[in-house]
N, C-alpha and C. Protein backbone atom coordinates (compact mmCIF):
# COMPACT_ATOMS: atom_id res chain seq x y z
N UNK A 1 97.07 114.52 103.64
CA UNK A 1 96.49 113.30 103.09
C UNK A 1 97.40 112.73 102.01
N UNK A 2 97.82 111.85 101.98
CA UNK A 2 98.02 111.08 100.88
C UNK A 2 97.18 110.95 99.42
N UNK A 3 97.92 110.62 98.31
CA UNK A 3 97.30 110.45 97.06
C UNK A 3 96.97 109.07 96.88
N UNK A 4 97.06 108.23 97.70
CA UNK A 4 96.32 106.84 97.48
C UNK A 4 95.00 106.97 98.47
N UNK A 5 93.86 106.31 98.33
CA UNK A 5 92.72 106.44 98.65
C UNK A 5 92.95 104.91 99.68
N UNK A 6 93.62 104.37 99.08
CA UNK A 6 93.58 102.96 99.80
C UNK A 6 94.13 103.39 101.75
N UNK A 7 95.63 103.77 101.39
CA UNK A 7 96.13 104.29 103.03
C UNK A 7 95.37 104.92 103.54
N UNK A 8 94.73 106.21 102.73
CA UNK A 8 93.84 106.97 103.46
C UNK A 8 92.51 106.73 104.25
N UNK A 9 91.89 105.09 103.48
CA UNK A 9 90.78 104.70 104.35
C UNK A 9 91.52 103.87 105.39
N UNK A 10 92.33 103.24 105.23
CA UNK A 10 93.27 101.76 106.31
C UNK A 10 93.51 102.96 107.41
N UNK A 11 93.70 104.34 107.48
CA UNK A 11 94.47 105.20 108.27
C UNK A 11 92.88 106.06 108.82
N UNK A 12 92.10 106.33 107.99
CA UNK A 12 90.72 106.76 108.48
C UNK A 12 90.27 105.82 109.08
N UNK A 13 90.48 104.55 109.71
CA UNK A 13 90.02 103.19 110.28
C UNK A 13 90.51 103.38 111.58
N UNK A 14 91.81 103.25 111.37
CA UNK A 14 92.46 102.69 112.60
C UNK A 14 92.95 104.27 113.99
N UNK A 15 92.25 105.38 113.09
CA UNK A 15 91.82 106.43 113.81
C UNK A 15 90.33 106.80 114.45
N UNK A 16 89.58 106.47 113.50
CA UNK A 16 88.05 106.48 113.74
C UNK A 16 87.40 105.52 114.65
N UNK A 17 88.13 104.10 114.32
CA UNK A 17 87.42 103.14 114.72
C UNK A 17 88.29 102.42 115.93
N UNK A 18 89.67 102.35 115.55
CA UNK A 18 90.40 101.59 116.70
C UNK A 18 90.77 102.92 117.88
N UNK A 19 90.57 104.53 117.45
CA UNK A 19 91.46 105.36 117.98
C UNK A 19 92.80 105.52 118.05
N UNK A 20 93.29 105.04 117.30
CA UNK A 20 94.52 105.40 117.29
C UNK A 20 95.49 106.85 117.20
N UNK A 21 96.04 107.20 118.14
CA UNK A 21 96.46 108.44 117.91
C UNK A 21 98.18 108.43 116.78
N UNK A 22 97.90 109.97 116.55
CA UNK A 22 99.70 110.40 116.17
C UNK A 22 100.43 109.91 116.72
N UNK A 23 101.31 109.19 116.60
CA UNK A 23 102.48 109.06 117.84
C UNK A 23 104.34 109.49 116.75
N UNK A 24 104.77 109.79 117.62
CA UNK A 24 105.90 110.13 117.04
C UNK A 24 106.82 108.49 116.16
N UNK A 25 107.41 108.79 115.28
CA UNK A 25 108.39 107.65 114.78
C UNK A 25 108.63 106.62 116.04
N UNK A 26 108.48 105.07 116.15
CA UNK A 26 109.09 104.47 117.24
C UNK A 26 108.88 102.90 116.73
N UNK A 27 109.66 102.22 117.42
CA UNK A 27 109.80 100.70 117.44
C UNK A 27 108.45 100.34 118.07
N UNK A 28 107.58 99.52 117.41
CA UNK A 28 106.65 98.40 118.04
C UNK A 28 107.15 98.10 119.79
N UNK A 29 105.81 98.45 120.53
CA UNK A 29 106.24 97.96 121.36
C UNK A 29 106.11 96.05 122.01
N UNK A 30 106.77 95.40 122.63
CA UNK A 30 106.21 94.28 122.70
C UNK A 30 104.92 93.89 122.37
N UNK A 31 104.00 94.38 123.12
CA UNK A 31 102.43 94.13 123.02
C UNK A 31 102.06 94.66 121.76
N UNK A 32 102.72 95.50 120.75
CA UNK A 32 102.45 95.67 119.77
C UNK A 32 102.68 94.56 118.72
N UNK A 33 104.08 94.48 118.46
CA UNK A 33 105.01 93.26 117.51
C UNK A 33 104.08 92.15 118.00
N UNK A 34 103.40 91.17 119.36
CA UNK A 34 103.05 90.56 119.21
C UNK A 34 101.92 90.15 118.69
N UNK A 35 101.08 91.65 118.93
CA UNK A 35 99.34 91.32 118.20
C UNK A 35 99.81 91.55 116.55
N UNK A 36 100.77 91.69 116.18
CA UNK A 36 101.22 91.81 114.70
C UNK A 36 101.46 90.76 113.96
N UNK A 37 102.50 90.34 114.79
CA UNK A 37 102.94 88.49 114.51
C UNK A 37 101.53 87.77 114.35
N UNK A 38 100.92 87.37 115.74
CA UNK A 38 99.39 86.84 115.65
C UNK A 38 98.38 86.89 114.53
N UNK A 39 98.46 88.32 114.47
CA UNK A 39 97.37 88.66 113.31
C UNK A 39 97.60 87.99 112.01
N UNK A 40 99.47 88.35 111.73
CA UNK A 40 99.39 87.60 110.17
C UNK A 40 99.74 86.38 110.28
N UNK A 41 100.04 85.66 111.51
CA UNK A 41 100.20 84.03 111.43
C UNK A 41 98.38 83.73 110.93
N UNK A 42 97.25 84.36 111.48
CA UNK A 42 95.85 84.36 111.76
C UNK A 42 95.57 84.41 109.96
N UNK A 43 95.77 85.16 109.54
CA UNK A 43 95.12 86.05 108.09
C UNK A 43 95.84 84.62 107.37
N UNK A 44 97.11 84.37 107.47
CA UNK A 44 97.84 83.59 106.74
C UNK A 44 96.86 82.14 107.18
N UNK A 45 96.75 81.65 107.50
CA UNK A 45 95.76 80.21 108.22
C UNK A 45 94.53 80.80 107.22
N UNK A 46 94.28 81.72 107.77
CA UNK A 46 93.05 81.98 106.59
C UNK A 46 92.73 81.86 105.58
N UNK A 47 94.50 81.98 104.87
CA UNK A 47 94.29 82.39 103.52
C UNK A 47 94.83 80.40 103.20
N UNK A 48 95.55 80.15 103.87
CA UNK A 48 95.27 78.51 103.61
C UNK A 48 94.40 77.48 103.65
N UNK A 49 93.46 78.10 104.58
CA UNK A 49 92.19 76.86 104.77
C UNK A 49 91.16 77.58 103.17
N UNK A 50 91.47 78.94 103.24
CA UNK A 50 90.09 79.55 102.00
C UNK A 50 91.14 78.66 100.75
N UNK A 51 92.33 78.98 100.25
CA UNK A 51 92.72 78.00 99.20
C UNK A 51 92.33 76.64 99.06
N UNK A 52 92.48 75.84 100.23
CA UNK A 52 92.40 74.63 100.36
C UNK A 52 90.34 74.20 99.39
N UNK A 53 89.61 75.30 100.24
CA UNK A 53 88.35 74.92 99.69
C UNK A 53 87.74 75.90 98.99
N UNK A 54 88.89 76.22 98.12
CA UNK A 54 88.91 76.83 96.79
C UNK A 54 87.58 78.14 96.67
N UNK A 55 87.80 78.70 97.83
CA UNK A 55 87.19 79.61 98.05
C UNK A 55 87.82 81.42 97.88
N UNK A 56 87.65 81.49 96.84
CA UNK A 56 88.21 82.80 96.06
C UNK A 56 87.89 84.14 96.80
N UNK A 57 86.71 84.13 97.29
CA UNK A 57 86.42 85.52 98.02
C UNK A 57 87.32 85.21 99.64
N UNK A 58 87.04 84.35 100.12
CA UNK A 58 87.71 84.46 101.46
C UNK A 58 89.67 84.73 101.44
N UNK A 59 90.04 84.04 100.20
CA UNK A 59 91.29 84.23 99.51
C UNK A 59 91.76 85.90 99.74
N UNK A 60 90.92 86.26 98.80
CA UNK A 60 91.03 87.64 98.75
C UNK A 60 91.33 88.55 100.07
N UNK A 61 89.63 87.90 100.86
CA UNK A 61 89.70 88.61 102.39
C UNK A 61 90.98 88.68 103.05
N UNK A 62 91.66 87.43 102.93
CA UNK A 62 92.97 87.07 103.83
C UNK A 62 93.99 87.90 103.64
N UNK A 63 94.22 88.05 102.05
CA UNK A 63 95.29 88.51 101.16
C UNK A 63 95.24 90.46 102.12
N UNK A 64 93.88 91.00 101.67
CA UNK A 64 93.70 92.20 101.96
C UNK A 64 93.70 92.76 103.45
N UNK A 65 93.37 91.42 104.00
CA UNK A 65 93.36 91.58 105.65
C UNK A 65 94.65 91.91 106.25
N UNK A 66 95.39 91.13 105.32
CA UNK A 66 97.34 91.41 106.02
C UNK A 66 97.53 92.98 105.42
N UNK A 67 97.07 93.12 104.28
CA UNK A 67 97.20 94.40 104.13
C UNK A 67 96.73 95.59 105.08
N UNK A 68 95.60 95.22 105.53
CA UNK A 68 95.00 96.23 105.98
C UNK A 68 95.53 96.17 107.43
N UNK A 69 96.08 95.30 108.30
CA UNK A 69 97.01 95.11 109.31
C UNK A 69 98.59 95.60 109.06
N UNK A 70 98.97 95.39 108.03
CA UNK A 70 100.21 96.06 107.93
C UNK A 70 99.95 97.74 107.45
N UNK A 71 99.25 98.09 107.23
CA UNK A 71 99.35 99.58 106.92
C UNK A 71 98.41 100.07 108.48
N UNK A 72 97.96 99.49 108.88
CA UNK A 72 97.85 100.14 110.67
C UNK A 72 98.98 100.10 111.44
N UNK A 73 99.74 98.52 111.18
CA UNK A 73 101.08 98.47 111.93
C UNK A 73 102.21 99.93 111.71
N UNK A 74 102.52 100.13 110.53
CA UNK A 74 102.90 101.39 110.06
C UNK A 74 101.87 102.58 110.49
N UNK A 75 101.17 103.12 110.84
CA UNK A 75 100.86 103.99 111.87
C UNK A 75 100.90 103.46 113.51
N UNK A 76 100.66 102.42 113.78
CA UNK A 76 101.41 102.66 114.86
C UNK A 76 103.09 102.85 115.21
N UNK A 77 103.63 102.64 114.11
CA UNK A 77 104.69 103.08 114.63
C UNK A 77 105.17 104.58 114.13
N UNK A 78 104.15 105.14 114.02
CA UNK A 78 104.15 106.95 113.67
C UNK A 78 104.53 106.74 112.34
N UNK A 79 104.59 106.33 111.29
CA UNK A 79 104.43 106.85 109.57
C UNK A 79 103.56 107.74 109.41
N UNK A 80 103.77 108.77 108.99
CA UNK A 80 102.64 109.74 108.63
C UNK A 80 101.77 108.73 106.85
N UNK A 81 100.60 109.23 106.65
CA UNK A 81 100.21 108.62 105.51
C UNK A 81 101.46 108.89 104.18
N UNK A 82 101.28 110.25 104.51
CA UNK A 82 102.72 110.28 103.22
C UNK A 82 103.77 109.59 102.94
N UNK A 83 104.42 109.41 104.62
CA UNK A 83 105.83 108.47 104.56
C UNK A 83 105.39 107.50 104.28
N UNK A 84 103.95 106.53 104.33
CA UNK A 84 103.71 105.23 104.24
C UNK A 84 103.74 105.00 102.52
N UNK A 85 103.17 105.93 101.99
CA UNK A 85 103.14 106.31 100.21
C UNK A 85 103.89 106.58 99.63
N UNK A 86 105.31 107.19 100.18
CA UNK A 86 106.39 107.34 99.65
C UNK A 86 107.34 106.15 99.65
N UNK A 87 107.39 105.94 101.31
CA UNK A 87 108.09 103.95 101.13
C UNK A 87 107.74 103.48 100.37
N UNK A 88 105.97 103.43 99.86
CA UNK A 88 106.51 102.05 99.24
C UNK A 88 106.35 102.77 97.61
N UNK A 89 106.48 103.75 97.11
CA UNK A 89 107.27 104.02 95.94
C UNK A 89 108.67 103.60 95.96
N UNK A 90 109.61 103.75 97.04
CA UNK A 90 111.03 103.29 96.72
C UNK A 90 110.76 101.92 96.70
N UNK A 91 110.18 101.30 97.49
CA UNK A 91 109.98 99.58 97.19
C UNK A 91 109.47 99.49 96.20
N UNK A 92 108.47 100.10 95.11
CA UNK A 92 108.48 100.01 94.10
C UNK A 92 108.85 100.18 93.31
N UNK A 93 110.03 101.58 93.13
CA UNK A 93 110.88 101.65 92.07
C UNK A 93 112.12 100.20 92.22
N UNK A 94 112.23 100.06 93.01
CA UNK A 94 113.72 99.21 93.72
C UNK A 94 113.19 97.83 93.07
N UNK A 95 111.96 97.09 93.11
CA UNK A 95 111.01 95.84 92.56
C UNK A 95 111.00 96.15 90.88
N UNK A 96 110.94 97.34 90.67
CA UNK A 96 111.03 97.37 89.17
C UNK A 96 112.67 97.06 88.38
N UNK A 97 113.41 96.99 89.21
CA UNK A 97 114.63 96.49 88.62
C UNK A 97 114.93 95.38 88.41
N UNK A 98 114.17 94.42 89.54
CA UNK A 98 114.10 93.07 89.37
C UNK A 98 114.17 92.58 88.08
N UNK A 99 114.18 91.10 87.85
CA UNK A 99 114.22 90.47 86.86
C UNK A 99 113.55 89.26 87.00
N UNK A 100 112.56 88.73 86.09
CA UNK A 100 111.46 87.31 86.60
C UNK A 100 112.98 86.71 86.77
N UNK A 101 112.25 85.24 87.47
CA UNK A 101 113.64 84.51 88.08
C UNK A 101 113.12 84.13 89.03
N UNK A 102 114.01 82.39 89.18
CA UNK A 102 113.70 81.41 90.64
C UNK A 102 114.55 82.17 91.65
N UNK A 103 114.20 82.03 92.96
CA UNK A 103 115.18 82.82 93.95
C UNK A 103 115.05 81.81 94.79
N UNK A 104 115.26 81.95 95.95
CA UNK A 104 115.97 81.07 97.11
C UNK A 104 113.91 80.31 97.18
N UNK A 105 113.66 80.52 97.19
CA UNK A 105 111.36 80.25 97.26
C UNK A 105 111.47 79.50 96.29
N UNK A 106 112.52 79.21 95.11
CA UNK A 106 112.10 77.71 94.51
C UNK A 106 110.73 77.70 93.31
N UNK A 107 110.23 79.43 93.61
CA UNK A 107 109.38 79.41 92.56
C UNK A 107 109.30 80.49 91.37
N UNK A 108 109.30 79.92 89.86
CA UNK A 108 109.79 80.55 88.80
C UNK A 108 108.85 81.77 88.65
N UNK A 109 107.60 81.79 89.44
CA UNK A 109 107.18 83.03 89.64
C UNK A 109 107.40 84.28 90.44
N UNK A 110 108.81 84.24 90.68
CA UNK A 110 109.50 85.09 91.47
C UNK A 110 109.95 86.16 90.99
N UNK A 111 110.96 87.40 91.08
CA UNK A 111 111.99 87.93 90.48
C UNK A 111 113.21 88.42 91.38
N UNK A 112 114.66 87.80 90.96
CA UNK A 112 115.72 88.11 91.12
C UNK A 112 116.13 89.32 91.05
N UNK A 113 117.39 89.80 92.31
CA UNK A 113 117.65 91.27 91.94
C UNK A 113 119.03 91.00 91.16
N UNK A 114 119.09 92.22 90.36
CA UNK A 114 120.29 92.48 90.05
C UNK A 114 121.57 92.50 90.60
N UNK A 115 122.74 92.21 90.14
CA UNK A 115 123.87 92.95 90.63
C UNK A 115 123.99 94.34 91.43
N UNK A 116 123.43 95.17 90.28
CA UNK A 116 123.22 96.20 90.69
C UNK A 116 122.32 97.21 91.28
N UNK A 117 121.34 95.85 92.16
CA UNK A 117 120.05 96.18 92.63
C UNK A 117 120.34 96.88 93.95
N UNK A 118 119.36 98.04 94.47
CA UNK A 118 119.51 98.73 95.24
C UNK A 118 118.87 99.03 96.17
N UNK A 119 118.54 98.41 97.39
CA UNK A 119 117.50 98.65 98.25
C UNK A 119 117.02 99.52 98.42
N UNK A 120 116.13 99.56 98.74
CA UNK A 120 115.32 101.08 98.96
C UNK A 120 115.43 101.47 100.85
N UNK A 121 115.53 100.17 101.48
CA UNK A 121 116.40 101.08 103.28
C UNK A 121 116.64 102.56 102.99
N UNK A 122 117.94 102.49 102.31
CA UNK A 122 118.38 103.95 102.55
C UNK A 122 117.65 104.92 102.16
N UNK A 123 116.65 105.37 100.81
CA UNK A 123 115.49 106.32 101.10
C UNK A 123 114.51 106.18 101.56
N UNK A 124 114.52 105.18 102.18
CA UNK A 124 113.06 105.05 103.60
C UNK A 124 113.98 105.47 104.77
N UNK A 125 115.21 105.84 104.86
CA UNK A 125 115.66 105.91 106.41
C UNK A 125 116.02 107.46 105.93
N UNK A 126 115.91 108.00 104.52
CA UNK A 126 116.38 109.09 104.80
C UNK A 126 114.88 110.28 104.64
N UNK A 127 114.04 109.58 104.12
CA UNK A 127 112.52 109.76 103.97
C UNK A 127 112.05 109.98 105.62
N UNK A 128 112.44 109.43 106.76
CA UNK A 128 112.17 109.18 108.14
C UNK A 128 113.25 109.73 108.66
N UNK A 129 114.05 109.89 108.40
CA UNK A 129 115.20 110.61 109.53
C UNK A 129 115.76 111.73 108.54
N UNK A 130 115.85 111.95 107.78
CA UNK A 130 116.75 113.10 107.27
C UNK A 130 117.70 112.64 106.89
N UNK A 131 118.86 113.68 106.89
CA UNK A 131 120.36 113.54 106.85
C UNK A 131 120.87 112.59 107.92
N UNK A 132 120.40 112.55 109.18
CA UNK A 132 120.85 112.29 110.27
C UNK A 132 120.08 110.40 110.24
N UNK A 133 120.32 109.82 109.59
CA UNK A 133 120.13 108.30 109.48
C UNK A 133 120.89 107.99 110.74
């Protein structure tokens, strides 16, 4: 199990309720990537018509809905809960280097990376593959 409670219910869901099994590490398959795409073009429409009529709870729904679609998408493509909790610690240490700042989005609520900013790819590929990246 994981130490976040959040993956652990998104992952108690999409086992309990959708069935989803273990599957080993793998690429989305077509029919996968596309109900993925769909879903967050879907959540995203959502989350624009609930802004538009300034509707704060449906906001939310939308916001959490992509969430809760992207952390199933990551078990289907075999993340164990751990690897899903550990990624995104490196995306979060790697975001903490940032710096507020306009970026190519045009909006000052953004943050710029450093020079010496460092993706986190390489300990998510070595977190998932080992030595053997």
């Amino acid at each position: 199990m994981s130490n976040s409670p959040i993956i652990n219910a998104i992952f108690d869901f999409n086992e309990q309720v959708i069935g989803l099994p273990n599957v080993e590490l793998n690429v989305l398959n077509d029919k996968q990537a596309e109900w993925m795409h769909k879903f967050c073009l879907e959540e995203l429409d959502e989350f624009t018509l609930a802004r538009q009529e300034q509707d704060i709870p449906a906001m939310v729904d939308a916001v959490l809905d992509l969430i809760y679609g992207a952390m199933g998408t990551l078990k289907k493509m075999g993340l164990t809960r751990e690897q899903v909790y550990q990624s995104m610690m490196y995306i979060h240490e790697a975001n903490m280097t940032k710096k507020k700042g306009t970026t190519h989005r045009g909006h000052e609520e953004d943050a710029v990376k450093p020079e010496s900013f460092v993706p986190p790819e390489r300990k998510i590929g070595k977190l998932l593959f080992g030595d053997a990246e």
